[in-house]
PDB file of N, CA and C in Angstrom:
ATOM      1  N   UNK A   1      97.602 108.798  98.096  1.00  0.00           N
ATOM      2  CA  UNK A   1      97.525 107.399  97.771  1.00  0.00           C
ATOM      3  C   UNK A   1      98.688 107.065  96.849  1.00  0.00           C
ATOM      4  N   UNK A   2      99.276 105.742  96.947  1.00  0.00           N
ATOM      5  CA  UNK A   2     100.163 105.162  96.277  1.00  0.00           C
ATOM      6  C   UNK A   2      99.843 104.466  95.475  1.00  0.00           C
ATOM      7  N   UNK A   3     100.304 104.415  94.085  1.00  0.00           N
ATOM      8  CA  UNK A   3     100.028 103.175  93.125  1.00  0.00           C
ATOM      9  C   UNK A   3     101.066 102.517  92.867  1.00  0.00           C
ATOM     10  N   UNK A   4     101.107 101.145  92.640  1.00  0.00           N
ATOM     11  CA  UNK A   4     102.242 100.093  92.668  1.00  0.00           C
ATOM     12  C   UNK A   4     101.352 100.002  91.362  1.00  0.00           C
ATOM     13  N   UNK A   5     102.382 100.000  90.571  1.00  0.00           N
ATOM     14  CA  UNK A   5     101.347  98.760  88.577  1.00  0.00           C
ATOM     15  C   UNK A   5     102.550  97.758  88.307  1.00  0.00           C
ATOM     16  N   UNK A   6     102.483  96.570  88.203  1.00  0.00           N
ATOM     17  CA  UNK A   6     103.043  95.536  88.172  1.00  0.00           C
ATOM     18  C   UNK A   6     102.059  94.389  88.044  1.00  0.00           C
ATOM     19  N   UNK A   7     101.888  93.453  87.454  1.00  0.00           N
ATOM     20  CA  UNK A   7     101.666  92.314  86.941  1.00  0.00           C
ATOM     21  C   UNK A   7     101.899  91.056  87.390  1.00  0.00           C
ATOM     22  N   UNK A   8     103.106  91.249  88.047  1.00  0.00           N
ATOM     23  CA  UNK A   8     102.986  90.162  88.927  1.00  0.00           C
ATOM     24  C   UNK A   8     103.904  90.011  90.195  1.00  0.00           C
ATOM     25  N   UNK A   9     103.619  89.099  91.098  1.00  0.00           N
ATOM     26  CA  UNK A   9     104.548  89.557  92.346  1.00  0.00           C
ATOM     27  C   UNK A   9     103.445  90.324  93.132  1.00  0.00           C
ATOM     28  N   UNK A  10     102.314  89.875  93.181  1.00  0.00           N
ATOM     29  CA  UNK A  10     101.160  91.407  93.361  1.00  0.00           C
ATOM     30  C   UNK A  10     101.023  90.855  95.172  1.00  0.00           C
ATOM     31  N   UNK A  11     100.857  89.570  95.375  1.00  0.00           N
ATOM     32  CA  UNK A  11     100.826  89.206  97.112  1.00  0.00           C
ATOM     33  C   UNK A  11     102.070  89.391  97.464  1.00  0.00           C
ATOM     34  N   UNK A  12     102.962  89.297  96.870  1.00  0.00           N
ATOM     35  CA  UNK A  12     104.905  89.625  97.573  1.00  0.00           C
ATOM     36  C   UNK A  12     104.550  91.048  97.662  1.00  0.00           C
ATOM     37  N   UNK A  13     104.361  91.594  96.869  1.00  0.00           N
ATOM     38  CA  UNK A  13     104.685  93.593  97.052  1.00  0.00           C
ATOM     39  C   UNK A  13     103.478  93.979  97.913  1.00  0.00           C
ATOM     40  N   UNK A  14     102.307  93.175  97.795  1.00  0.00           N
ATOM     41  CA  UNK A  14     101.200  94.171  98.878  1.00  0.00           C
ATOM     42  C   UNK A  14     102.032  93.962 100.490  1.00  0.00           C
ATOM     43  N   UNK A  15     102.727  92.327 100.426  1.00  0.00           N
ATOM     44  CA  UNK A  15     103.112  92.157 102.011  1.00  0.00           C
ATOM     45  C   UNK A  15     104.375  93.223 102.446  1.00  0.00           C
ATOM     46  N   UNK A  16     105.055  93.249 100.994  1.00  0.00           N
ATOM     47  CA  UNK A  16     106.333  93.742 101.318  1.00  0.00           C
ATOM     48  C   UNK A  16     106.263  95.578 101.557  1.00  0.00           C
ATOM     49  N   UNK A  17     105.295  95.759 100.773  1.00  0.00           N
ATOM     50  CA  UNK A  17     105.025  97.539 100.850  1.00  0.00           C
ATOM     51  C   UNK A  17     104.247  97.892 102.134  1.00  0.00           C
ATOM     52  N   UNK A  18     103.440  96.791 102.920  1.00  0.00           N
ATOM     53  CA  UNK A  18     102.736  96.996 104.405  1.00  0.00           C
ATOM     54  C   UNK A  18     103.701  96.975 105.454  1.00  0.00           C
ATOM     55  N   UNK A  19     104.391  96.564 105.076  1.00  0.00           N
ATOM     56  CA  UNK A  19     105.551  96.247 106.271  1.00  0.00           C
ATOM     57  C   UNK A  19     107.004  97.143 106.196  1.00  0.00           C
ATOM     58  N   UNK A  20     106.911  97.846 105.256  1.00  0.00           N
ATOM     59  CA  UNK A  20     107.700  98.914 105.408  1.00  0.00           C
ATOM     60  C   UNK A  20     107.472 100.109 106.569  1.00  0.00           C
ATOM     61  N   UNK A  21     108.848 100.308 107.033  1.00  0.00           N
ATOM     62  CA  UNK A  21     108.432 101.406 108.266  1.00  0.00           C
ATOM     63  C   UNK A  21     109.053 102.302 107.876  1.00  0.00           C
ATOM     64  N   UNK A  22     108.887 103.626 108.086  1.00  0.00           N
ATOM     65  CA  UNK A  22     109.093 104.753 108.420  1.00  0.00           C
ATOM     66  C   UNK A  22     109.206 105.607 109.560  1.00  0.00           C
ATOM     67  N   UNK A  23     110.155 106.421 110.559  1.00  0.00           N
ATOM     68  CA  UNK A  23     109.821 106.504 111.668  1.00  0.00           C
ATOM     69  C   UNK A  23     109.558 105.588 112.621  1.00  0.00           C
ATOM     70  N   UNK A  24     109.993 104.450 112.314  1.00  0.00           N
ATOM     71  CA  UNK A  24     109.185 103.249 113.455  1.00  0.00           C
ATOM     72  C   UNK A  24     107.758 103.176 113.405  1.00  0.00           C
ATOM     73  N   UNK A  25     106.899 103.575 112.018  1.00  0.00           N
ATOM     74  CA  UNK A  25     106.056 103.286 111.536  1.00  0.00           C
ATOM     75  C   UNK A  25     105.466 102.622 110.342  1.00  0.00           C
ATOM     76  N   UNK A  26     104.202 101.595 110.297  1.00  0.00           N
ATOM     77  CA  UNK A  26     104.105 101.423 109.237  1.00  0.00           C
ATOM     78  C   UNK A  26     103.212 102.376 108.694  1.00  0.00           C
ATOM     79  N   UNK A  27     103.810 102.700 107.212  1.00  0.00           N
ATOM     80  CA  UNK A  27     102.923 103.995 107.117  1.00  0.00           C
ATOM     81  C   UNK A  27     101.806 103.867 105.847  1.00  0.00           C
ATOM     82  N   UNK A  28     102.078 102.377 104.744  1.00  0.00           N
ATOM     83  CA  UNK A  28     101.068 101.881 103.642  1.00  0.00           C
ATOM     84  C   UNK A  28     100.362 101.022 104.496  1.00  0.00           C
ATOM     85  N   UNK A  29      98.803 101.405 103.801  1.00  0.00           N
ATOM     86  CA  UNK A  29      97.660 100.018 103.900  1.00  0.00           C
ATOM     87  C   UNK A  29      97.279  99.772 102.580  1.00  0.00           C
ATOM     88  N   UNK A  30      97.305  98.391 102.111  1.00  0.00           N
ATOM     89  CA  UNK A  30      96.515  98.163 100.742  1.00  0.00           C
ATOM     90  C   UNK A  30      95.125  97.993 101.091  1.00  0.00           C
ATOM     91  N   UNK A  31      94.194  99.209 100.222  1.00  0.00           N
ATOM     92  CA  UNK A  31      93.531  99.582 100.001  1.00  0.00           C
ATOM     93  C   UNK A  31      92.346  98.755  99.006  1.00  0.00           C
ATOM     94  N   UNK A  32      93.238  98.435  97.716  1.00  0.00           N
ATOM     95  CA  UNK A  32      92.446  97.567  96.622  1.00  0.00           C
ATOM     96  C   UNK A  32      93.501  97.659  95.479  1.00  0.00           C
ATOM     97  N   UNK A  33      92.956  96.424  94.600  1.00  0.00           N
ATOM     98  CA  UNK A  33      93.433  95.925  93.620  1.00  0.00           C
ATOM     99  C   UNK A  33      92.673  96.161  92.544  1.00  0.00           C
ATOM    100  N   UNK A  34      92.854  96.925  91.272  1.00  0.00           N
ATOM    101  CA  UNK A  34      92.193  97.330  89.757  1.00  0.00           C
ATOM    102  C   UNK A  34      93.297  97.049  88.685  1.00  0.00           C
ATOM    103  N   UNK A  35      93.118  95.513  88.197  1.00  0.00           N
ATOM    104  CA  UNK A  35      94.006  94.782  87.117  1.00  0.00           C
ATOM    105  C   UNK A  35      95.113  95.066  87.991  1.00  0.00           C
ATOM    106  N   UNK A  36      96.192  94.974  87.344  1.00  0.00           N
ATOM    107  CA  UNK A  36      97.714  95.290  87.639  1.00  0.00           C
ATOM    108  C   UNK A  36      97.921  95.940  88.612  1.00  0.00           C
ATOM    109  N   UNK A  37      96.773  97.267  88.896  1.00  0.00           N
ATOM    110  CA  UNK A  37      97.320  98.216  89.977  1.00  0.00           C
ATOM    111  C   UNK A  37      97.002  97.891  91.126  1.00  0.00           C
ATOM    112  N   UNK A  38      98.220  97.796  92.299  1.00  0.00           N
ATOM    113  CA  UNK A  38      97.494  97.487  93.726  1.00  0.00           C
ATOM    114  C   UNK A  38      97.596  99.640  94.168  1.00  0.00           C
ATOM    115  N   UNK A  39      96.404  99.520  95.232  1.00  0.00           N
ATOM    116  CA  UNK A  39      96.167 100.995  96.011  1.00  0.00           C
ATOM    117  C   UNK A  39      97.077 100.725  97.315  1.00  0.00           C
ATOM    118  N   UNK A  40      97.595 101.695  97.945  1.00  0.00           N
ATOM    119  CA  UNK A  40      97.900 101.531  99.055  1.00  0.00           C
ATOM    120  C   UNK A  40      97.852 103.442  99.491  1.00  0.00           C
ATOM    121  N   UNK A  41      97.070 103.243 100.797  1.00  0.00           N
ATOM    122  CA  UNK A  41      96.981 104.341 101.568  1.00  0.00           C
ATOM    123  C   UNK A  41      98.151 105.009 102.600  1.00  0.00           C
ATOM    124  N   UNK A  42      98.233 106.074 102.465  1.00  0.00           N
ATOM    125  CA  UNK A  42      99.265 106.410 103.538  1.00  0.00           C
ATOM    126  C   UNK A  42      99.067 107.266 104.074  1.00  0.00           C
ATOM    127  N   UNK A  43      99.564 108.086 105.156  1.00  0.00           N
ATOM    128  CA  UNK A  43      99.431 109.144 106.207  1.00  0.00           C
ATOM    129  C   UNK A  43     100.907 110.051 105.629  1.00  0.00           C
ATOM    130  N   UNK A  44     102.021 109.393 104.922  1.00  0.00           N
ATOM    131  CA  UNK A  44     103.476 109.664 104.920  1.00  0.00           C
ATOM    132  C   UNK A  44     103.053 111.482 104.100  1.00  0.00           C
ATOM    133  N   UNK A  45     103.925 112.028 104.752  1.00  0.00           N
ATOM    134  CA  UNK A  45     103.588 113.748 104.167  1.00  0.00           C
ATOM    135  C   UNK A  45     104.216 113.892 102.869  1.00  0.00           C
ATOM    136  N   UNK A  46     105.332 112.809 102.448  1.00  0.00           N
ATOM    137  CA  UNK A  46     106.234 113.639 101.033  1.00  0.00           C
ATOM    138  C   UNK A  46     106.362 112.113 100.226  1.00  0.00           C
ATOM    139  N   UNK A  47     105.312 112.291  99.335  1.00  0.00           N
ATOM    140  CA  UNK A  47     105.073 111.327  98.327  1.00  0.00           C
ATOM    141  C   UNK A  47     106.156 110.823  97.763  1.00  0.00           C
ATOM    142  N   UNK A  48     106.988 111.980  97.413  1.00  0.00           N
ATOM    143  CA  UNK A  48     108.335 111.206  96.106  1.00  0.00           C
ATOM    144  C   UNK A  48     108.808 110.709  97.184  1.00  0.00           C
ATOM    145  N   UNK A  49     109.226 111.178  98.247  1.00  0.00           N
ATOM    146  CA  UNK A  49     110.241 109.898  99.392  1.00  0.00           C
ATOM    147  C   UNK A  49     109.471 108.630  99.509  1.00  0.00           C
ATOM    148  N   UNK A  50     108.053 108.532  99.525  1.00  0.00           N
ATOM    149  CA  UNK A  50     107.245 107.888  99.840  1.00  0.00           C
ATOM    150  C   UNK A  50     107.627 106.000  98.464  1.00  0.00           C
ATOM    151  N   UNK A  51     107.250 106.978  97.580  1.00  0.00           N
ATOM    152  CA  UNK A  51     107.680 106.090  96.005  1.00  0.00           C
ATOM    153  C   UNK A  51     108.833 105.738  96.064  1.00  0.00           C
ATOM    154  N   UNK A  52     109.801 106.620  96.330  1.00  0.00           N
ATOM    155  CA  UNK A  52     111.296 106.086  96.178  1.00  0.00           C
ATOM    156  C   UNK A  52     111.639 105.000  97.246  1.00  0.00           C
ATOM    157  N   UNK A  53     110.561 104.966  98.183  1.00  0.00           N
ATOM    158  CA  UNK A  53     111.076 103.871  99.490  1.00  0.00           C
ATOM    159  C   UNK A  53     110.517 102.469  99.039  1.00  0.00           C
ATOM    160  N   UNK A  54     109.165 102.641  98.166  1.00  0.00           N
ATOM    161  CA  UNK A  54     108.468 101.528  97.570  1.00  0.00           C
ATOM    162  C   UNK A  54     109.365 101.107  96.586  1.00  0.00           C
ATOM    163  N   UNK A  55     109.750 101.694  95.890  1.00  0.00           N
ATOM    164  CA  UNK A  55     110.568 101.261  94.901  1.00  0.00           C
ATOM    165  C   UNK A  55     111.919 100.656  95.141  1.00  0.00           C
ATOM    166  N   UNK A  56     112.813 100.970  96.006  1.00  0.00           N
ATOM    167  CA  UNK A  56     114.209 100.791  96.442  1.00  0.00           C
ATOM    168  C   UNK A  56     113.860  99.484  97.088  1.00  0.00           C
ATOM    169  N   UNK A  57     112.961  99.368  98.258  1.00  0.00           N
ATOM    170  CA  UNK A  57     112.669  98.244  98.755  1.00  0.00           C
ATOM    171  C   UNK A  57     111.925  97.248  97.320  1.00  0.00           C
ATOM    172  N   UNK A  58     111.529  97.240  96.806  1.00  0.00           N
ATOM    173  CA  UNK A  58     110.770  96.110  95.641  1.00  0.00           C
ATOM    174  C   UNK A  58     112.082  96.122  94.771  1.00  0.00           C
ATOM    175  N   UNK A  59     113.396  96.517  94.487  1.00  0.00           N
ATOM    176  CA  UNK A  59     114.223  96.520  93.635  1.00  0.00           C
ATOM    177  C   UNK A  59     115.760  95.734  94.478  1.00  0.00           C
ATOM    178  N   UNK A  60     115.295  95.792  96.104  1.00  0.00           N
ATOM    179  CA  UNK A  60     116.133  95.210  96.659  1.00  0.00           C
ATOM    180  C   UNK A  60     115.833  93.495  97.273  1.00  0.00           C
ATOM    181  N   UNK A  61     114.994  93.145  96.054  1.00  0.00           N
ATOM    182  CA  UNK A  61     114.928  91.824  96.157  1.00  0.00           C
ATOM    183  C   UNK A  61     115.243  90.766  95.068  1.00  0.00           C
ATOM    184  N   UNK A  62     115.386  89.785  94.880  1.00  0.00           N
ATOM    185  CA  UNK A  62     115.964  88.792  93.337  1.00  0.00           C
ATOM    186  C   UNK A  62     115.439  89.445  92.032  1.00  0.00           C
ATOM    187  N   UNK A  63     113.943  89.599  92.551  1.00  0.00           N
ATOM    188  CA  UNK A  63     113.062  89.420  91.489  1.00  0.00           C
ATOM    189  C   UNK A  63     112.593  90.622  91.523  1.00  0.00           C
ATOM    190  N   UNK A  64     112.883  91.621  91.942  1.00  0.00           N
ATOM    191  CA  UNK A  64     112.633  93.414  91.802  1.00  0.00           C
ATOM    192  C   UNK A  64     113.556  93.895  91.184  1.00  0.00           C
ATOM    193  N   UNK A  65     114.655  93.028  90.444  1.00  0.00           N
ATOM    194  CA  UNK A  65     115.699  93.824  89.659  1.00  0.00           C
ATOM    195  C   UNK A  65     115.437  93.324  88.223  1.00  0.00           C
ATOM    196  N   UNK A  66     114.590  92.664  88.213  1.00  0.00           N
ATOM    197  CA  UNK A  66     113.827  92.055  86.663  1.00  0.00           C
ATOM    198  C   UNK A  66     112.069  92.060  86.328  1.00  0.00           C
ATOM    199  N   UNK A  67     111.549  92.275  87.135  1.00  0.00           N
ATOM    200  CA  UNK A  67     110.276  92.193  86.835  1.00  0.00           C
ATOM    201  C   UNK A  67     110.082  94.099  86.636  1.00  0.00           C
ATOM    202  N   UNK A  68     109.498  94.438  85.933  1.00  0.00           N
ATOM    203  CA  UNK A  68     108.338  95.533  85.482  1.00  0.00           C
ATOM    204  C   UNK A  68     107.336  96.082  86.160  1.00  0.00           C
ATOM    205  N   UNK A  69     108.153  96.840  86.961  1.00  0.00           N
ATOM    206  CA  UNK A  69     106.644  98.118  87.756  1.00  0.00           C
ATOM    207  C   UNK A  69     107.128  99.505  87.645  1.00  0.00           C
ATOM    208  N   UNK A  70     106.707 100.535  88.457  1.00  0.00           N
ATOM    209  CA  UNK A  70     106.252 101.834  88.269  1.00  0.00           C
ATOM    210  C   UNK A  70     105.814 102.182  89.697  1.00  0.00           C
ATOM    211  N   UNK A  71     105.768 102.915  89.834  1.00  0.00           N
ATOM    212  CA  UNK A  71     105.124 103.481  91.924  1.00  0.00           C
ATOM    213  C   UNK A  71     105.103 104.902  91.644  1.00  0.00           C
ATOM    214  N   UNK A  72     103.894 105.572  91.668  1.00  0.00           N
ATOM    215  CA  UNK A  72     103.389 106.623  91.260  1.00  0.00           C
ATOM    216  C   UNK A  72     102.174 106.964  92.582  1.00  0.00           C
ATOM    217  N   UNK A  73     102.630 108.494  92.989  1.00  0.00           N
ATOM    218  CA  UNK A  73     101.337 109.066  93.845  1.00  0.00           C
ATOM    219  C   UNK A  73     100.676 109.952  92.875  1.00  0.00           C
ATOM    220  N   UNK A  74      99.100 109.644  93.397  1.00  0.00           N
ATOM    221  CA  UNK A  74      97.772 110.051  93.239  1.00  0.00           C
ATOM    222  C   UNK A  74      97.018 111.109  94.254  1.00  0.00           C
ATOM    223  N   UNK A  75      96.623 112.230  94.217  1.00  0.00           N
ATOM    224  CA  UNK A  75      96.191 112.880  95.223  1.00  0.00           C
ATOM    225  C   UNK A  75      94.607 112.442  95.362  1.00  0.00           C
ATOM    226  N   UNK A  76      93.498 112.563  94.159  1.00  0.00           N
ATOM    227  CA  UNK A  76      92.855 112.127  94.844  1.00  0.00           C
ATOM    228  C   UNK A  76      92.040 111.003  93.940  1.00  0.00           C
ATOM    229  N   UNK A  77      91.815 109.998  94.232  1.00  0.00           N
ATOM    230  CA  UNK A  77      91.212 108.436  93.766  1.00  0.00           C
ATOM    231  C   UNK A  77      90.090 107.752  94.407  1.00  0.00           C
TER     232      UNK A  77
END
């Protein structure tokens, strides 16, 4: 499982982190929302690539090079 913690931007990043592909797959589902943290599920086998793709994509937008998050995997939640 993936954790996104960010504060705000929380409907931009759930759409923008579902629609990321991998392989010609999408490979996050959001799962649920606890305060700040959105969940998102994945099948993807190698977590840090996994984070670094959430992150690069949320940092390659206006407002991902100024707003405040974190993208951290969880094994089990």
């Amino acid at each position: 499982m993936i954790l996104v913690n960010c504060p705000l931007k929380q409907e931009e990043i759930i759409k923008m982190v579902e629609n990321i592909e991998i392989g010609n797959k999408k490979q996050f589902k959001f799962c649920k929302k606890q305060g700040i943290t959105l969940c998102f599920k994945s099948d993807f086998s190698d977590g840090k690539l996994a984070c670094s793709t959430i992150k690069q994509t949320i940092k390659s937008t206006d407002w991902g090079k100024v707003v405040y998050f974190n993208v951290v995997e969880v094994q089990n939640m």
